[in-house]
C-alpha atoms as a PDB file:
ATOM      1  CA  UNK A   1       0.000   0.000   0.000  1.00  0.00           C
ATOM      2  CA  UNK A   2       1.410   3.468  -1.075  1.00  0.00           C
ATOM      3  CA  UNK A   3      -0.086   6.583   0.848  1.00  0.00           C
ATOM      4  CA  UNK A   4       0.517   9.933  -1.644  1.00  0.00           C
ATOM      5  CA  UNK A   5       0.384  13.377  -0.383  1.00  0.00           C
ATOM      6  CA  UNK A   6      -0.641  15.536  -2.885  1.00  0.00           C
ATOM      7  CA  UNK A   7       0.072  18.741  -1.076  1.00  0.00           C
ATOM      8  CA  UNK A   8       2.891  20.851  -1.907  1.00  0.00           C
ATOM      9  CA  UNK A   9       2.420  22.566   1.357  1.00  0.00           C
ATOM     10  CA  UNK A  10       5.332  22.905   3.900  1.00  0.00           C
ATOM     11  CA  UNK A  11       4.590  22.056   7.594  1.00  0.00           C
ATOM     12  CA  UNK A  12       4.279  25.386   9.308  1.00  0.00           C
ATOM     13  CA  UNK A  13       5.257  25.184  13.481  1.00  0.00           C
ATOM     14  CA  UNK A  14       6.108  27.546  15.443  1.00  0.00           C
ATOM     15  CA  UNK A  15       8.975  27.094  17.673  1.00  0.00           C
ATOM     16  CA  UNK A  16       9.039  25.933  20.809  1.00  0.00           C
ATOM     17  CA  UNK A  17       6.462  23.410  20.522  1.00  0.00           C
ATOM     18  CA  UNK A  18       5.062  20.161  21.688  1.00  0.00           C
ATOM     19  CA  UNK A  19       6.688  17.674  18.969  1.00  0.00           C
ATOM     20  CA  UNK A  20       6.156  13.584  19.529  1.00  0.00           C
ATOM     21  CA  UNK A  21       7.707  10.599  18.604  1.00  0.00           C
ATOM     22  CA  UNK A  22       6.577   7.032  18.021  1.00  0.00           C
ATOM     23  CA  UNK A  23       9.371   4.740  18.936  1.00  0.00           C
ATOM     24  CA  UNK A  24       8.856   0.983  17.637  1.00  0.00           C
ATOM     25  CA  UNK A  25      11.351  -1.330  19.713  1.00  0.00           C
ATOM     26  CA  UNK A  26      11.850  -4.574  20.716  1.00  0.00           C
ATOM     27  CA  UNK A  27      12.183  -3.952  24.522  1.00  0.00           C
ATOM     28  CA  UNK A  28      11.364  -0.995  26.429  1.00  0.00           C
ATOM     29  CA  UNK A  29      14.339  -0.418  28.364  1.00  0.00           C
ATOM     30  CA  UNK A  30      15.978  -0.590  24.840  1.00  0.00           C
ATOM     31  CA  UNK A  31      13.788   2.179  23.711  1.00  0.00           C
ATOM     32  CA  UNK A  32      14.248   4.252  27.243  1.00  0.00           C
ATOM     33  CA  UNK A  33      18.108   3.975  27.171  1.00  0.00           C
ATOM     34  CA  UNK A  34      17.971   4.983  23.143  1.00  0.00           C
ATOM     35  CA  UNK A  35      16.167   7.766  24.037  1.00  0.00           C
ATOM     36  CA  UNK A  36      18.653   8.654  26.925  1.00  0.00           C
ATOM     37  CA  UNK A  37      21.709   8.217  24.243  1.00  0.00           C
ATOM     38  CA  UNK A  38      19.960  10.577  21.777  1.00  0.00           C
ATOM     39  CA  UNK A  39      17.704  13.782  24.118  1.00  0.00           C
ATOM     40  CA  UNK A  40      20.737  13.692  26.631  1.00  0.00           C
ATOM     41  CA  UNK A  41      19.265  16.650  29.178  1.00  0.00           C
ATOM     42  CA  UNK A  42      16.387  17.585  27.270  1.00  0.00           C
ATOM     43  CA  UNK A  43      12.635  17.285  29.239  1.00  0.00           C
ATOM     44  CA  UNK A  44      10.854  14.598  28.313  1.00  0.00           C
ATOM     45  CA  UNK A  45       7.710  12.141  28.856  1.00  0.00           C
ATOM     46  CA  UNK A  46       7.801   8.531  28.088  1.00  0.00           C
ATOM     47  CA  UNK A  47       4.377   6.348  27.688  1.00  0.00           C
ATOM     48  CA  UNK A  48       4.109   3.070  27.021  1.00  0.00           C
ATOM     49  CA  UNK A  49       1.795   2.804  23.971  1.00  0.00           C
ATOM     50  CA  UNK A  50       1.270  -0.934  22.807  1.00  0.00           C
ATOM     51  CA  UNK A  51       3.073  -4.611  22.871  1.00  0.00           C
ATOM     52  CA  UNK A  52       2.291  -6.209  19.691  1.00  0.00           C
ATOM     53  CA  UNK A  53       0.008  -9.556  19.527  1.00  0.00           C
ATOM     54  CA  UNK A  54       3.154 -11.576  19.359  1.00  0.00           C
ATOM     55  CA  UNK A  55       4.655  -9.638  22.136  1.00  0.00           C
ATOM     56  CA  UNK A  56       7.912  -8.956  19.774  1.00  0.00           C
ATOM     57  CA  UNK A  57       7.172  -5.474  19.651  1.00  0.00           C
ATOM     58  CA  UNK A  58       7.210  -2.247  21.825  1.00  0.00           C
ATOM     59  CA  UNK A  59       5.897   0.982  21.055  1.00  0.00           C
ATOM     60  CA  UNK A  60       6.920   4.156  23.106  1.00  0.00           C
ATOM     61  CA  UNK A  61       5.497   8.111  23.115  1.00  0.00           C
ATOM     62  CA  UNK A  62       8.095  10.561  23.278  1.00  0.00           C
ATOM     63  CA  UNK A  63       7.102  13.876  24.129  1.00  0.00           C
ATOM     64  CA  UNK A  64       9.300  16.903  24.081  1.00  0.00           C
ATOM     65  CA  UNK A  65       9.639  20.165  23.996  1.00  0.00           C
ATOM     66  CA  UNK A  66      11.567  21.251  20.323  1.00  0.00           C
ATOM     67  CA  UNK A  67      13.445  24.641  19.728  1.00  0.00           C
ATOM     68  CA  UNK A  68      13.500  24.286  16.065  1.00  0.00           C
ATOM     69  CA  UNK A  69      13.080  22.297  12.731  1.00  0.00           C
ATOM     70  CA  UNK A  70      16.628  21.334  13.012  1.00  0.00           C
ATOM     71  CA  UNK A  71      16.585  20.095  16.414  1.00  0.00           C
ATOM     72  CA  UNK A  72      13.094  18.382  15.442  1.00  0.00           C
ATOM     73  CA  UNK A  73      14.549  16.726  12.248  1.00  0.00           C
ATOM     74  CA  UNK A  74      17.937  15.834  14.031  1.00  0.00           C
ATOM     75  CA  UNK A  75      16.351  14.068  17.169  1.00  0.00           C
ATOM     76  CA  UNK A  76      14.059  11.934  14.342  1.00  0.00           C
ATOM     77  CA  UNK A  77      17.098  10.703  12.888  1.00  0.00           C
ATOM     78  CA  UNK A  78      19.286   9.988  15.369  1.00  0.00           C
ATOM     79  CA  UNK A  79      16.073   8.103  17.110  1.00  0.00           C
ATOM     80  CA  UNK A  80      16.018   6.019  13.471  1.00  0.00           C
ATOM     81  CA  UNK A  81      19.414   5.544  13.291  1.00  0.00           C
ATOM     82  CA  UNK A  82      19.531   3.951  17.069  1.00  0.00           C
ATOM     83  CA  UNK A  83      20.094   0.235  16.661  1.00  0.00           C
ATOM     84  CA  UNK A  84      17.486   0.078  19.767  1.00  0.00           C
ATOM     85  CA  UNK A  85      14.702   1.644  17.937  1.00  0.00           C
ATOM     86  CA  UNK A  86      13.322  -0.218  15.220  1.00  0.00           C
ATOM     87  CA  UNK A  87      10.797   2.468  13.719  1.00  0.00           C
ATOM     88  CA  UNK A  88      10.160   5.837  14.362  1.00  0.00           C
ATOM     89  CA  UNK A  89       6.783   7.445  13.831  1.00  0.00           C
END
């Protein structure tokens, strides 16, 4: 299944806001201590969201507090790039 987005439109924010996160792991101390390596000092809240049927799956809310579209976009990737996290959302 491919989802299009037709709209040329930019995501307007304005900074600081509320940003979150949906963090797919295996475990979730994996996920917490991912999220430690990546938001260092930064505020945070952490909810458990859902365990997959199988149980082979986590998923995490991360809720923060971003200063910009750079600090928004770099905390996605380094979250994606964790070899803890398995998906971010």
């Amino acid at each position: 299944m491919e989802i299009l987005n037709d709209s040329l439109q930019k995501l307007e924010l304005s900074y600081p806001c509320s940003w979150s996160y949906k963090l797919i792991g295996y475990e979730k101390e994996a996920i917490q201590k991912a999220i430690h390596d990546v938001v260092l000092a930064m505020e945070y809240d952490l909810v458990h969201s859902h365990v997959s049927k199988s149980g082979k799956y986590v998923s995490m809310n991360l809720d923060l507090v971003i200063a910009n579209e750079e600090e928004r976009n770099f905390i996605y990737e380094a979250l994606k790039a964790h070899q803890n996290i398995k998906m971010v959302l």
